[in-house]
PDB file of N, CA and C in Angstrom:
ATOM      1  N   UNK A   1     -41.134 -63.507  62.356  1.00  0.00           N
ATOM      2  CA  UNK A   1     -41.687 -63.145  63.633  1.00  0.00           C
ATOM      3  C   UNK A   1     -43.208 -63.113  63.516  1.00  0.00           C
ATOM      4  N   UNK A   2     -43.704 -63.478  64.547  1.00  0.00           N
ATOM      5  CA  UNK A   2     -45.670 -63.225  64.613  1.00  0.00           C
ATOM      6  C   UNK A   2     -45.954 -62.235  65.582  1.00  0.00           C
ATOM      7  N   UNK A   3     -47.083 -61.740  65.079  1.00  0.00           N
ATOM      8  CA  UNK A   3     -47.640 -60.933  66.766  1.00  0.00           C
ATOM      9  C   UNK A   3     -48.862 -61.608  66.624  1.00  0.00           C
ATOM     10  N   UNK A   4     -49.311 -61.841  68.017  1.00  0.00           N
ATOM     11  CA  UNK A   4     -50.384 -62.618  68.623  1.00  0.00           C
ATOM     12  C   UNK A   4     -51.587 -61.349  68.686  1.00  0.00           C
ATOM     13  N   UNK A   5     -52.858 -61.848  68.164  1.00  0.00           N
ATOM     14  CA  UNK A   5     -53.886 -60.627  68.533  1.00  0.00           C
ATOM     15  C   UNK A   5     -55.206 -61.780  68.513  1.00  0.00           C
ATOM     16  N   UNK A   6     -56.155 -61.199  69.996  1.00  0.00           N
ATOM     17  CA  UNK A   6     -57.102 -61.638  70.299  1.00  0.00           C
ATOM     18  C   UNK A   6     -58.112 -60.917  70.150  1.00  0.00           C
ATOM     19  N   UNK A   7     -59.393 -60.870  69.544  1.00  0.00           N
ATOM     20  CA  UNK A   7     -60.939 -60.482  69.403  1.00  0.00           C
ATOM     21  C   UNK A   7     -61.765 -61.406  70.552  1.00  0.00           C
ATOM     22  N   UNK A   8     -61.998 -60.628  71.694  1.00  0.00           N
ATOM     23  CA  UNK A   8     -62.752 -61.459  72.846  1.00  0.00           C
ATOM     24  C   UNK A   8     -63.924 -60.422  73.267  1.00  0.00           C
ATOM     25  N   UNK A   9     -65.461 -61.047  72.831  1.00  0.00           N
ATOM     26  CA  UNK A   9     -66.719 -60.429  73.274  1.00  0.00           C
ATOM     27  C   UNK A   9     -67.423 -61.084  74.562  1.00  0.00           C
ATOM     28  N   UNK A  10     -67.806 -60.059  75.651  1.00  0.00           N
ATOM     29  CA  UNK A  10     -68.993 -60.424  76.114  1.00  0.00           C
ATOM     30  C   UNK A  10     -69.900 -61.106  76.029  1.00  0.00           C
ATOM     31  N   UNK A  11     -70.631 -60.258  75.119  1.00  0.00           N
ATOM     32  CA  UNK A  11     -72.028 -60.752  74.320  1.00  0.00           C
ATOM     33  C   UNK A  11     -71.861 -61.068  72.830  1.00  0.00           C
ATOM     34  N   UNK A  12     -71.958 -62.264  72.531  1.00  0.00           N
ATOM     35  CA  UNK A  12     -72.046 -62.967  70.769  1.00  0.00           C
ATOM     36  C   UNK A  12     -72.163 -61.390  70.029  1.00  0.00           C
ATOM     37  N   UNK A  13     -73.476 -60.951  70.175  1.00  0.00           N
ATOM     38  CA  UNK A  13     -73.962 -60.391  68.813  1.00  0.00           C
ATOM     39  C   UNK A  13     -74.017 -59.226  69.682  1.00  0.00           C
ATOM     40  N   UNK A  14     -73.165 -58.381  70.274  1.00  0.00           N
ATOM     41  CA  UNK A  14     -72.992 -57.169  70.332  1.00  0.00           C
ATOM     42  C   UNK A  14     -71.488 -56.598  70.600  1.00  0.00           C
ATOM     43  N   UNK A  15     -71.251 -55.939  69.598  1.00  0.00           N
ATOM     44  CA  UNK A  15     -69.628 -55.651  69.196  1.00  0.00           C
ATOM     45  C   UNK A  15     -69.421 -54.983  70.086  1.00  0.00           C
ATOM     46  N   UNK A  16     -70.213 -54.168  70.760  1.00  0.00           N
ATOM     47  CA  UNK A  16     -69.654 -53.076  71.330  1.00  0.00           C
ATOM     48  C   UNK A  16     -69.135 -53.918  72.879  1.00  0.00           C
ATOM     49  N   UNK A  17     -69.535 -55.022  73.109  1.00  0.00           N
ATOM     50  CA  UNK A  17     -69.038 -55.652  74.035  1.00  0.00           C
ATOM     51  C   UNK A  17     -67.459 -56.175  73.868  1.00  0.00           C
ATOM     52  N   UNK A  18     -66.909 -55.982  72.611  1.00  0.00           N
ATOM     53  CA  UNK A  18     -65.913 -56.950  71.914  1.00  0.00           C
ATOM     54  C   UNK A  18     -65.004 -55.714  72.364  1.00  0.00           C
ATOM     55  N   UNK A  19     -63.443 -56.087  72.963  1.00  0.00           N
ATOM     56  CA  UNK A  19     -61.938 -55.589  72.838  1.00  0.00           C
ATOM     57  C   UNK A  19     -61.244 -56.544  71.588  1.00  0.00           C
ATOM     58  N   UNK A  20     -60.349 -56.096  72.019  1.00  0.00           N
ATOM     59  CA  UNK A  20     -58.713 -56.737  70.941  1.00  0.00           C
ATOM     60  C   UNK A  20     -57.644 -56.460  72.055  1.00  0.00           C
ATOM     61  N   UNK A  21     -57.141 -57.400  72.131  1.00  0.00           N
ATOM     62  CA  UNK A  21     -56.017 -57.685  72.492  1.00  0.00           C
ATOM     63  C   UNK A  21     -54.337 -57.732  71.733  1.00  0.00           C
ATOM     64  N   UNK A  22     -53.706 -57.035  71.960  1.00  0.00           N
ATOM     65  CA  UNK A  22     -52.556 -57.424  71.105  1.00  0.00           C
ATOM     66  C   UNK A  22     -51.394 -57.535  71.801  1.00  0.00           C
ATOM     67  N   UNK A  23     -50.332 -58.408  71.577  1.00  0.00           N
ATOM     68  CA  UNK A  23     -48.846 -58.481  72.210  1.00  0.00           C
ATOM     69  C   UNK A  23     -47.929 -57.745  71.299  1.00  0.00           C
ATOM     70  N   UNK A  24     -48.041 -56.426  71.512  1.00  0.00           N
ATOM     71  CA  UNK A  24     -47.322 -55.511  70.845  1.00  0.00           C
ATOM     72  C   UNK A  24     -45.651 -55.223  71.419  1.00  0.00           C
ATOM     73  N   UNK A  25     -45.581 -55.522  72.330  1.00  0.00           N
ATOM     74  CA  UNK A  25     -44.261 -55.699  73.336  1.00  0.00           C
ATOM     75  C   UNK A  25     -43.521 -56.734  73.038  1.00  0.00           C
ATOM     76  N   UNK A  26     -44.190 -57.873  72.300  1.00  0.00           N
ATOM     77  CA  UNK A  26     -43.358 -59.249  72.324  1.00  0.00           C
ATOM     78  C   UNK A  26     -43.669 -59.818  71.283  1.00  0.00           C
ATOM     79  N   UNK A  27     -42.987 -60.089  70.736  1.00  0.00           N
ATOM     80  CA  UNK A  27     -43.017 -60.775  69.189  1.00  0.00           C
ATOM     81  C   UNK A  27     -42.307 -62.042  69.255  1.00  0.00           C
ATOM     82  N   UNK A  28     -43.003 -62.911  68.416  1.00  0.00           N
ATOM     83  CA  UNK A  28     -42.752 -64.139  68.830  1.00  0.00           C
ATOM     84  C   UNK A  28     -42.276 -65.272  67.276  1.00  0.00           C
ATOM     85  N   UNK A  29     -41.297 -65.933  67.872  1.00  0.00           N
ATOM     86  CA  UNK A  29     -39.820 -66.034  66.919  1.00  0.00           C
ATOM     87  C   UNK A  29     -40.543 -66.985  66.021  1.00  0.00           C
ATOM     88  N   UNK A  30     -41.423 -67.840  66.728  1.00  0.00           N
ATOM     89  CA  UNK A  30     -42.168 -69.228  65.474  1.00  0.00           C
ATOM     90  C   UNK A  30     -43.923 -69.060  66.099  1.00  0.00           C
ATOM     91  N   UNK A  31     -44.348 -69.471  64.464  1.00  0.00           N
ATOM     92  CA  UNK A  31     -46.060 -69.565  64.683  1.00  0.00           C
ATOM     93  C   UNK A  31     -46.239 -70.485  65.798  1.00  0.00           C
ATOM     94  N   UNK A  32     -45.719 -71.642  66.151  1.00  0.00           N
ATOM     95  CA  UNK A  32     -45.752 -72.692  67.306  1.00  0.00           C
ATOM     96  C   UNK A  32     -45.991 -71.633  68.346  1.00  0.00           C
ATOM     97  N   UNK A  33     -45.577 -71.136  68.984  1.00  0.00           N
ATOM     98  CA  UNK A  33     -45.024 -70.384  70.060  1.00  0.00           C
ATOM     99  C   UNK A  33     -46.002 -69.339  70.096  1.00  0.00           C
ATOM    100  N   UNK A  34     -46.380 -68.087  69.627  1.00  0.00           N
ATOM    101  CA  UNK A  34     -47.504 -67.712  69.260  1.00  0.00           C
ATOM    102  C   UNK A  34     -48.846 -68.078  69.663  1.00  0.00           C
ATOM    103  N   UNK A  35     -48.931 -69.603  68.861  1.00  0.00           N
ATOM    104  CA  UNK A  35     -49.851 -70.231  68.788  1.00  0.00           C
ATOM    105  C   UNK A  35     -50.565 -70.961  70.380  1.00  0.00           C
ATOM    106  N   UNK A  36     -49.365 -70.908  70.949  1.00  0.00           N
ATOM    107  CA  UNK A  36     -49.532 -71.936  72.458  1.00  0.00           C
ATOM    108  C   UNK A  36     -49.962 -70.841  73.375  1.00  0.00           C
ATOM    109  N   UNK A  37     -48.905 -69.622  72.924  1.00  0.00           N
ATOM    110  CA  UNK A  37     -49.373 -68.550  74.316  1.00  0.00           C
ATOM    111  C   UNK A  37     -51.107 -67.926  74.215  1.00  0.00           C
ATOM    112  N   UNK A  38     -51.434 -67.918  72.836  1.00  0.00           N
ATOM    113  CA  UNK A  38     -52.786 -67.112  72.531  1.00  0.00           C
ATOM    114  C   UNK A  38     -54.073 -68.941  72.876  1.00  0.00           C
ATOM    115  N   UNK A  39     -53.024 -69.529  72.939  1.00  0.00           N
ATOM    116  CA  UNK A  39     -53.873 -70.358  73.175  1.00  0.00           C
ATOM    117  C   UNK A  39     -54.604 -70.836  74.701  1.00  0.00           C
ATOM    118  N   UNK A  40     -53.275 -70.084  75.559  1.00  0.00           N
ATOM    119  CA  UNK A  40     -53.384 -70.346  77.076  1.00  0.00           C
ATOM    120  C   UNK A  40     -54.296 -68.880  77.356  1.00  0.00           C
ATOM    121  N   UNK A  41     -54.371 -67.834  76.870  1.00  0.00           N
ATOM    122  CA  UNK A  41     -54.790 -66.535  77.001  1.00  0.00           C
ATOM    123  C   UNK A  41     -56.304 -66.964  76.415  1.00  0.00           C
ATOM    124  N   UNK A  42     -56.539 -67.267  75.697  1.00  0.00           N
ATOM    125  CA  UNK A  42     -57.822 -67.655  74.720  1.00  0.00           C
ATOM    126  C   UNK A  42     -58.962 -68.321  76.021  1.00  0.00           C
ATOM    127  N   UNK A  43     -58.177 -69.817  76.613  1.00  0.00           N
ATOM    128  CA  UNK A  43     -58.735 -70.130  77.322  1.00  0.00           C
ATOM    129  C   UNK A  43     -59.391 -69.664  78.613  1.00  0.00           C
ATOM    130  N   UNK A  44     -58.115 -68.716  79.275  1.00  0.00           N
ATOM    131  CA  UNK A  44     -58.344 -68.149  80.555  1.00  0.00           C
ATOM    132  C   UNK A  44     -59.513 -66.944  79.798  1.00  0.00           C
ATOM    133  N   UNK A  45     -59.940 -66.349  78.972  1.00  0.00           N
ATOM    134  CA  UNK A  45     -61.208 -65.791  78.466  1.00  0.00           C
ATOM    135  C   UNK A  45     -62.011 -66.546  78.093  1.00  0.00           C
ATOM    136  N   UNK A  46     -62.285 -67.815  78.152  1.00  0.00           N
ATOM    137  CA  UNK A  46     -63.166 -69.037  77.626  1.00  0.00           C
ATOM    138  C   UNK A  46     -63.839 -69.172  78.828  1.00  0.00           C
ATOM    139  N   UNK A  47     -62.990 -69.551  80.262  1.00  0.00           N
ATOM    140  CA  UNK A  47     -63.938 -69.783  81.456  1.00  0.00           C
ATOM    141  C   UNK A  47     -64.438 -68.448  82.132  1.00  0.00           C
ATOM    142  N   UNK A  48     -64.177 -67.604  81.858  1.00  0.00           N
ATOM    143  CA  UNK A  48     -64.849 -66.000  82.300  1.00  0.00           C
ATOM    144  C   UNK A  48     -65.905 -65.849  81.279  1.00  0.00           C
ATOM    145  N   UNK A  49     -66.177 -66.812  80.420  1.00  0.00           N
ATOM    146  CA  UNK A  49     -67.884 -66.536  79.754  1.00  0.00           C
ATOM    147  C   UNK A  49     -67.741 -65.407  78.512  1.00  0.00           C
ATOM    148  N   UNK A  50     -66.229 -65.195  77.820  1.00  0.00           N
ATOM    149  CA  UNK A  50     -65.934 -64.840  77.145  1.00  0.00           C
ATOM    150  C   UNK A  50     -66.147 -65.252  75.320  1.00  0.00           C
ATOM    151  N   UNK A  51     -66.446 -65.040  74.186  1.00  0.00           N
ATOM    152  CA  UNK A  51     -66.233 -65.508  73.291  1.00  0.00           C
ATOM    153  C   UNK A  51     -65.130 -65.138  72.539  1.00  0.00           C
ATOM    154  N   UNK A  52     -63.997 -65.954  72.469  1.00  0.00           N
ATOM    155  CA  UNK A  52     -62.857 -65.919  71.739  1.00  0.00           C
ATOM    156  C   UNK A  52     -62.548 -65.731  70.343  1.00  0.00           C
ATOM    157  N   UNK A  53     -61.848 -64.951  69.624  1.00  0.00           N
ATOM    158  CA  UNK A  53     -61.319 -65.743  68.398  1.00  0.00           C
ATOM    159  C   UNK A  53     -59.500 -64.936  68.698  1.00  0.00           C
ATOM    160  N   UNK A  54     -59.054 -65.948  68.062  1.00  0.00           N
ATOM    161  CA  UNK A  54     -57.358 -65.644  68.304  1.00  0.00           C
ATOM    162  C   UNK A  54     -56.542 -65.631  66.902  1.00  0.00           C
ATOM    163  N   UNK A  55     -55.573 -64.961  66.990  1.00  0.00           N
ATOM    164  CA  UNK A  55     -55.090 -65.577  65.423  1.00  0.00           C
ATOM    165  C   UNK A  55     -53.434 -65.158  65.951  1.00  0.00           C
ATOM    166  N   UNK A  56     -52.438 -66.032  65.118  1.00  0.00           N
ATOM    167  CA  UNK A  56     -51.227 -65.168  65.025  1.00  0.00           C
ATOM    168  C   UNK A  56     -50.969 -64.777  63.437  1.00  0.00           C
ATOM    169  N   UNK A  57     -49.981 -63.430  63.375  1.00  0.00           N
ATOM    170  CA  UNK A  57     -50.098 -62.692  62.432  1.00  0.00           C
ATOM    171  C   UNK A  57     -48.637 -62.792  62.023  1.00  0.00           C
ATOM    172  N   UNK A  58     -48.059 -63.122  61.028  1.00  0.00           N
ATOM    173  CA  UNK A  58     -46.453 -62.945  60.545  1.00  0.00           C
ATOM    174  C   UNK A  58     -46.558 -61.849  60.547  1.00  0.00           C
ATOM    175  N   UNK A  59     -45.552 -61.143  60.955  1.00  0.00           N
ATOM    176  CA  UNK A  59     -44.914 -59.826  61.753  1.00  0.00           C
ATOM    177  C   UNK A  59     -43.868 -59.371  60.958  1.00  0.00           C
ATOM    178  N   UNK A  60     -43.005 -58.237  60.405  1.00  0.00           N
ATOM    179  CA  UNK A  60     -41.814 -57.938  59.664  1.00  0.00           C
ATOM    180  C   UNK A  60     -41.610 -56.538  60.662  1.00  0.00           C
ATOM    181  N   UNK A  61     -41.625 -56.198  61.786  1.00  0.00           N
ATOM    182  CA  UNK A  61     -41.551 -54.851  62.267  1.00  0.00           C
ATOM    183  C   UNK A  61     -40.418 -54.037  61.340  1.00  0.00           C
ATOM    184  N   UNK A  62     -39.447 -54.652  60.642  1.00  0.00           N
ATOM    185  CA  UNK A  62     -38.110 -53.839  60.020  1.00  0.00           C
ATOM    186  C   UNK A  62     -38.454 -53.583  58.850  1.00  0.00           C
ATOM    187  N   UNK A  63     -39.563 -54.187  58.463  1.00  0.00           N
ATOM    188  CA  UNK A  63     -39.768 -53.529  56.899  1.00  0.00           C
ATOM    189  C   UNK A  63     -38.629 -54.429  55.610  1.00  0.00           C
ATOM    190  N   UNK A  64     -38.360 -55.427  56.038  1.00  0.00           N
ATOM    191  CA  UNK A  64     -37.520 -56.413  55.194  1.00  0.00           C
ATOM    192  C   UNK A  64     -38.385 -57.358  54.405  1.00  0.00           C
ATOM    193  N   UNK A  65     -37.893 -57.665  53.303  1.00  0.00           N
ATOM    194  CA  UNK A  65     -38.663 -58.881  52.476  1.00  0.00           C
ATOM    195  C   UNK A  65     -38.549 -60.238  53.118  1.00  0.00           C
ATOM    196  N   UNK A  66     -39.466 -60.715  52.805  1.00  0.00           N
ATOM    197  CA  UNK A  66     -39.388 -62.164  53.621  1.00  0.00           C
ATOM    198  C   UNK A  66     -38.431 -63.075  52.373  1.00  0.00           C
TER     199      UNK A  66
END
């Protein structure tokens, strides 16, 4: 499983402008998939003058060995 998490600033060089985003509700079954939704989310913060970075994260919420 992945969880999707976004770092999106305002302003380049001032953090305090910067959130995080996370899909903590929905976990997502393949990196593909993940990858497409943070990618459609990424963008719609790209044309609002946003600076993006996105990542997906392999996920174990159960505490099992991979």
């Amino acid at each position: 499983m992945f969880i999707a998490v976004l770092l999106y600033c305002s302003i380049l060089d001032d953090a305090t402008s910067c959130d995080v985003m996370i899909r903590k509700n929905h976990l997502f079954t393949t990196e593909v998939e993940c990858k497409q939704e943070i990618a459609t989310i990424a963008q719609g913060l790209l044309v609002t003058g946003h600076y993006v970075k996105a990542k997906c994260f392999a996920f174990n919420p159960y505490g099992e060995s991979a």
